[in-house]
Structures are given as structure tokens and as C-alpha cells.
Protein backbone atom coordinates (compact mmCIF):
# COMPACT_ATOMS: atom_id res chain seq x y z
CA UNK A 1 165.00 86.09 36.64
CA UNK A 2 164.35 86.15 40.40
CA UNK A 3 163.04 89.39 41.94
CA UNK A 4 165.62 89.65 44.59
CA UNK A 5 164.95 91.72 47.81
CA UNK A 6 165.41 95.53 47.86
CA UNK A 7 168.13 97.17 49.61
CA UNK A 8 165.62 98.80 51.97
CA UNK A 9 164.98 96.46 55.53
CA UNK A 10 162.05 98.36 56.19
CA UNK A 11 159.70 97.89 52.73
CA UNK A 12 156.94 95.90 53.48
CA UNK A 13 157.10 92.50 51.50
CA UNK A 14 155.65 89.36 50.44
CA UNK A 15 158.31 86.29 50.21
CA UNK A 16 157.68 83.30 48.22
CA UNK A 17 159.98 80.38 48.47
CA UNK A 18 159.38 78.86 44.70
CA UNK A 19 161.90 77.21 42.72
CA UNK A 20 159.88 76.87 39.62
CA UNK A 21 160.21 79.65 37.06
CA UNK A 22 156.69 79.63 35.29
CA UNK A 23 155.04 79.11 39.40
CA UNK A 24 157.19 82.38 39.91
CA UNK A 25 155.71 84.65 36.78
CA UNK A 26 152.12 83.34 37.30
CA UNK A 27 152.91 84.08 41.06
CA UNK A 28 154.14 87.43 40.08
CA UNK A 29 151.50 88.15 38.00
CA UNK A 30 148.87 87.55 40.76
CA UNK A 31 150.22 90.00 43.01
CA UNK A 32 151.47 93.01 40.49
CA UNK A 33 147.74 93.05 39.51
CA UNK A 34 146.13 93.82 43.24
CA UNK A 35 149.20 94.25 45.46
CA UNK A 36 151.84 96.51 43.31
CA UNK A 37 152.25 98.66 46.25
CA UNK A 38 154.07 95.84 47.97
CA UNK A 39 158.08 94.36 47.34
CA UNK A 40 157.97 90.70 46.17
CA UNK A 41 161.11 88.70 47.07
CA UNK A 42 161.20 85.32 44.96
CA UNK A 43 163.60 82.51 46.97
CA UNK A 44 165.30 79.33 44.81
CA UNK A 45 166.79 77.90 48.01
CA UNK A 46 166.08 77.60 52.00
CA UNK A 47 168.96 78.75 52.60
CA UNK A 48 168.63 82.13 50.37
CA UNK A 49 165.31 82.98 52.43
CA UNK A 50 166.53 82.12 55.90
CA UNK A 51 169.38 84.27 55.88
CA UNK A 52 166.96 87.27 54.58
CA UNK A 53 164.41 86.56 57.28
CA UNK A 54 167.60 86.62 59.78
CA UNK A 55 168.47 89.90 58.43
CA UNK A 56 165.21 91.81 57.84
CA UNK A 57 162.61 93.52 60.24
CA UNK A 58 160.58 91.13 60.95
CA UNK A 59 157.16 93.90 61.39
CA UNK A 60 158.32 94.45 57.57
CA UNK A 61 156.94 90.98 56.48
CA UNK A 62 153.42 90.95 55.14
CA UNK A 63 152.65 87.23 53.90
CA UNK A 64 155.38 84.16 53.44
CA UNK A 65 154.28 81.32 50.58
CA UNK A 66 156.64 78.47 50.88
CA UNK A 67 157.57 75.72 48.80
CA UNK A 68 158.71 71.76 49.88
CA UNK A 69 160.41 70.20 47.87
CA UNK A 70 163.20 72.09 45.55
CA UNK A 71 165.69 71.55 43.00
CA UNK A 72 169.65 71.82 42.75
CA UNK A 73 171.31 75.37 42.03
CA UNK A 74 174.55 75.29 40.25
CA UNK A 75 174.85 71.55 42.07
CA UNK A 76 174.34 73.23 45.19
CA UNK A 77 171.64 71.96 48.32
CA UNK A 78 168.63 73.79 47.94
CA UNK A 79 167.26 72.74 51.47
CA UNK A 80 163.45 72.38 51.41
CA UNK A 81 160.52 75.03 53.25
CA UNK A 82 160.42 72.59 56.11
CA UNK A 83 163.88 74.18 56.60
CA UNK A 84 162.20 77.78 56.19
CA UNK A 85 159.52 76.56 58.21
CA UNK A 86 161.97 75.69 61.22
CA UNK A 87 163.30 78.34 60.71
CA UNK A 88 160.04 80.71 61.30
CA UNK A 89 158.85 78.78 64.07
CA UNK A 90 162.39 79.58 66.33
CA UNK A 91 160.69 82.96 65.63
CA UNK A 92 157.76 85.04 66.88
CA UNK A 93 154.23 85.16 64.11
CA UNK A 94 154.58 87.87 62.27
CA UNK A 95 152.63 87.48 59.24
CA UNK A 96 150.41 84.88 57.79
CA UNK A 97 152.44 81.83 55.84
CA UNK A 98 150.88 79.93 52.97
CA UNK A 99 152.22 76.44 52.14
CA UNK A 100 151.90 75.16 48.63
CA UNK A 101 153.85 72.14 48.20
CA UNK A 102 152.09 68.61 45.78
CA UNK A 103 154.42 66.84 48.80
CA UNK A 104 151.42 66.41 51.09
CA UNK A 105 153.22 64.50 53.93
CA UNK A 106 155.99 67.23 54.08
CA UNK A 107 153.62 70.25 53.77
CA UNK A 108 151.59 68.48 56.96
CA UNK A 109 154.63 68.86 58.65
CA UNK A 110 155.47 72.35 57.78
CA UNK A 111 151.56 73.26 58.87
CA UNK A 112 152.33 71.29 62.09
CA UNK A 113 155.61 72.91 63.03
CA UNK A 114 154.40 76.82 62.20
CA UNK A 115 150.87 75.99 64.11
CA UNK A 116 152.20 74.79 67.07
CA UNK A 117 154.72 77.69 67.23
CA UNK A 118 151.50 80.30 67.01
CA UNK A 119 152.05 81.25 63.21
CA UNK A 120 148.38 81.79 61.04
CA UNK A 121 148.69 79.03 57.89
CA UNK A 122 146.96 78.61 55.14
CA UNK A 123 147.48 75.12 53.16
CA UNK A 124 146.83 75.09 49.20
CA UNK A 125 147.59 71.86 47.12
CA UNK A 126 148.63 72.58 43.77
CA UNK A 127 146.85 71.45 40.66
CA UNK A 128 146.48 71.51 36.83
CA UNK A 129 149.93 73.00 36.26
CA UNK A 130 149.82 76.88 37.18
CA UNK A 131 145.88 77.05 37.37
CA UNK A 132 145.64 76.27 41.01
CA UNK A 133 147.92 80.03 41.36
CA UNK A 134 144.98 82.14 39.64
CA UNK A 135 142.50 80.05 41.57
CA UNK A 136 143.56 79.11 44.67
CA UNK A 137 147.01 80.61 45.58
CA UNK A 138 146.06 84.02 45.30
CA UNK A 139 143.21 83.75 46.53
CA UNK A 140 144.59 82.55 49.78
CA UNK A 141 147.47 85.35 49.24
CA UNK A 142 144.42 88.04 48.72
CA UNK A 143 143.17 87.00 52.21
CA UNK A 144 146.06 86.53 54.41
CA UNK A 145 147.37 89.87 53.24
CA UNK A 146 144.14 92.09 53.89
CA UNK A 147 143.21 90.48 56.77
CA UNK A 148 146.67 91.09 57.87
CA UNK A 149 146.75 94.70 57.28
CA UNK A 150 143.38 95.13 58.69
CA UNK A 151 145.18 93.93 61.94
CA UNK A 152 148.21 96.08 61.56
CA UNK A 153 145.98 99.16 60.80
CA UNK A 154 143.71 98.31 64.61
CA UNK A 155 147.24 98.06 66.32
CA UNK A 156 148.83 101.35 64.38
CA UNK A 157 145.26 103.32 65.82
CA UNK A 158 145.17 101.39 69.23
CA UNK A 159 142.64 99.47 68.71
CA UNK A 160 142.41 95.59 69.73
């Protein structure tokens, strides 16, 4: 089952654009061990996740981990996270975004498009089925989230 987003704009959240249901628990897993405190909002489809970042606060968003390349709904057009990824960089940074996508080429261009636009990314190839989550992934995710509230906590106090 997806997590979907809460009914509350302002929680702060992680959103992960993953169409694969066993990436999803692992991914899950990960973060309920270190990072309960925060919502987790699971995406099947580009077009799912741009219409929540359209609707959300954007200062609510903590860490985005997209996906390429992703499979039919209910014989519907998933898009792809270059979509996502155009989507962010019409947008000011906010938070950091992680790209995990075995479509090398695709997830260049998603790194391309969100650097040049002034969003922090972080680029992780999977692996080995889910390993590369527990080894890689999160620890990419355990980075980009406290260095990002270590940033948020300098501007809350004044600090630079």
C-alpha cells in the first residue's frame, strides 16, 4: 500500500517517487528506524507527486528521492522523475533531492536540470536488488536530511 500524504500542508515530509513495492518497504523501513518523527509520502506516478508539490508548502519539504523510469497504473501514463524533476527546477531549492534511477543517461539529465536550477543532488545507482537502499540510499537520505535541518535550525536562530 502507498503511504499517501497527510491531510496537514504544513508536516514536514520526505517524498519518494518509487514505483516499486519491495524499493518502497525497504525505503520505508530505512527511514521509520532514524526519521519516525517525519511524514513519508510514497509517489507511483509523476503526475501524483507534481500536483502535491503544487499544492504543499514548499518550507514543509525536507528531502525528495526520485525515480526515472516507471511503470503503467491501471493502463494509465506514469510520466517519469525527469517530469518531477522539471517540475522542481520551475521552482525555488527547497530541500535536498536524491536521484536513484539504474537509467544512467536519464538520471544525468535529471542531476543536470535540478543543478543548474540551484537545487543540492545527490546521485545513487542502484544495485544488488534492494541492498544498495540499506547501503547507499539511506545513507545519502541520512545526510541530506541532517544537514538540511542543521541549516533550517541556523536560519530559525538567525544565524548564517
Amino acid at each position: 500500500m502507498i503511504q499517501q500524504p497527510s491531510n496537514s500542508r504544513k508536516a514536514i515530509r520526505i517524498l519518494i517517487l518509487e514505483d516499486d513495492a519491495e524499493r518502497r518497504q525497504v525505503m520505508s523501513d530505512c527511514l521509520a528506524d532514524r526519521f519516525a518523527q517525519y511524514g513519508v509520502a510514497f509517489f507511483e506516478t509523476a503526475p501524483a507527486m507534481i500536483k502535491y508539490v503544487n499544492e504543499c508548502d514548499p518550507d514543509t519539504l525536507l528531502l525528495i528521492s526520485l525515480d526515472h523510469d516507471l511503470e503503467c497504473v491501471d493502463g494509465g501514463d506514469p510520466g517519469t522523475g525527469r517530469d518531477v524533476a522539471d517540475c522542481l527546477a520551475a521552482r525555488s531549492p527547497t530541500c535536498p533531492v536524491i536521484i536513484h534511477s539504474t537509467n544512467a543517461p536519464a538520471a544525468v539529465g535529471m542531476q543536470t536540470v535540478l543543478d543548474d536550477s540551484g537545487w543540492e543532488t545527490v546521485r545513487v545507482a542502484p544495485y544488488d536488488s534492494v541492498r544498495w537502499i540499506g547501503e547507499t540510499w539511506f545513507q545519502s537520505a541520512r545526510n541530506a536530511i541532517v544537514d538540511d535541518v542543521g541549516r533550517r535550525s541556523k536560519v530559525s536562530l538567525g544565524q548564517s
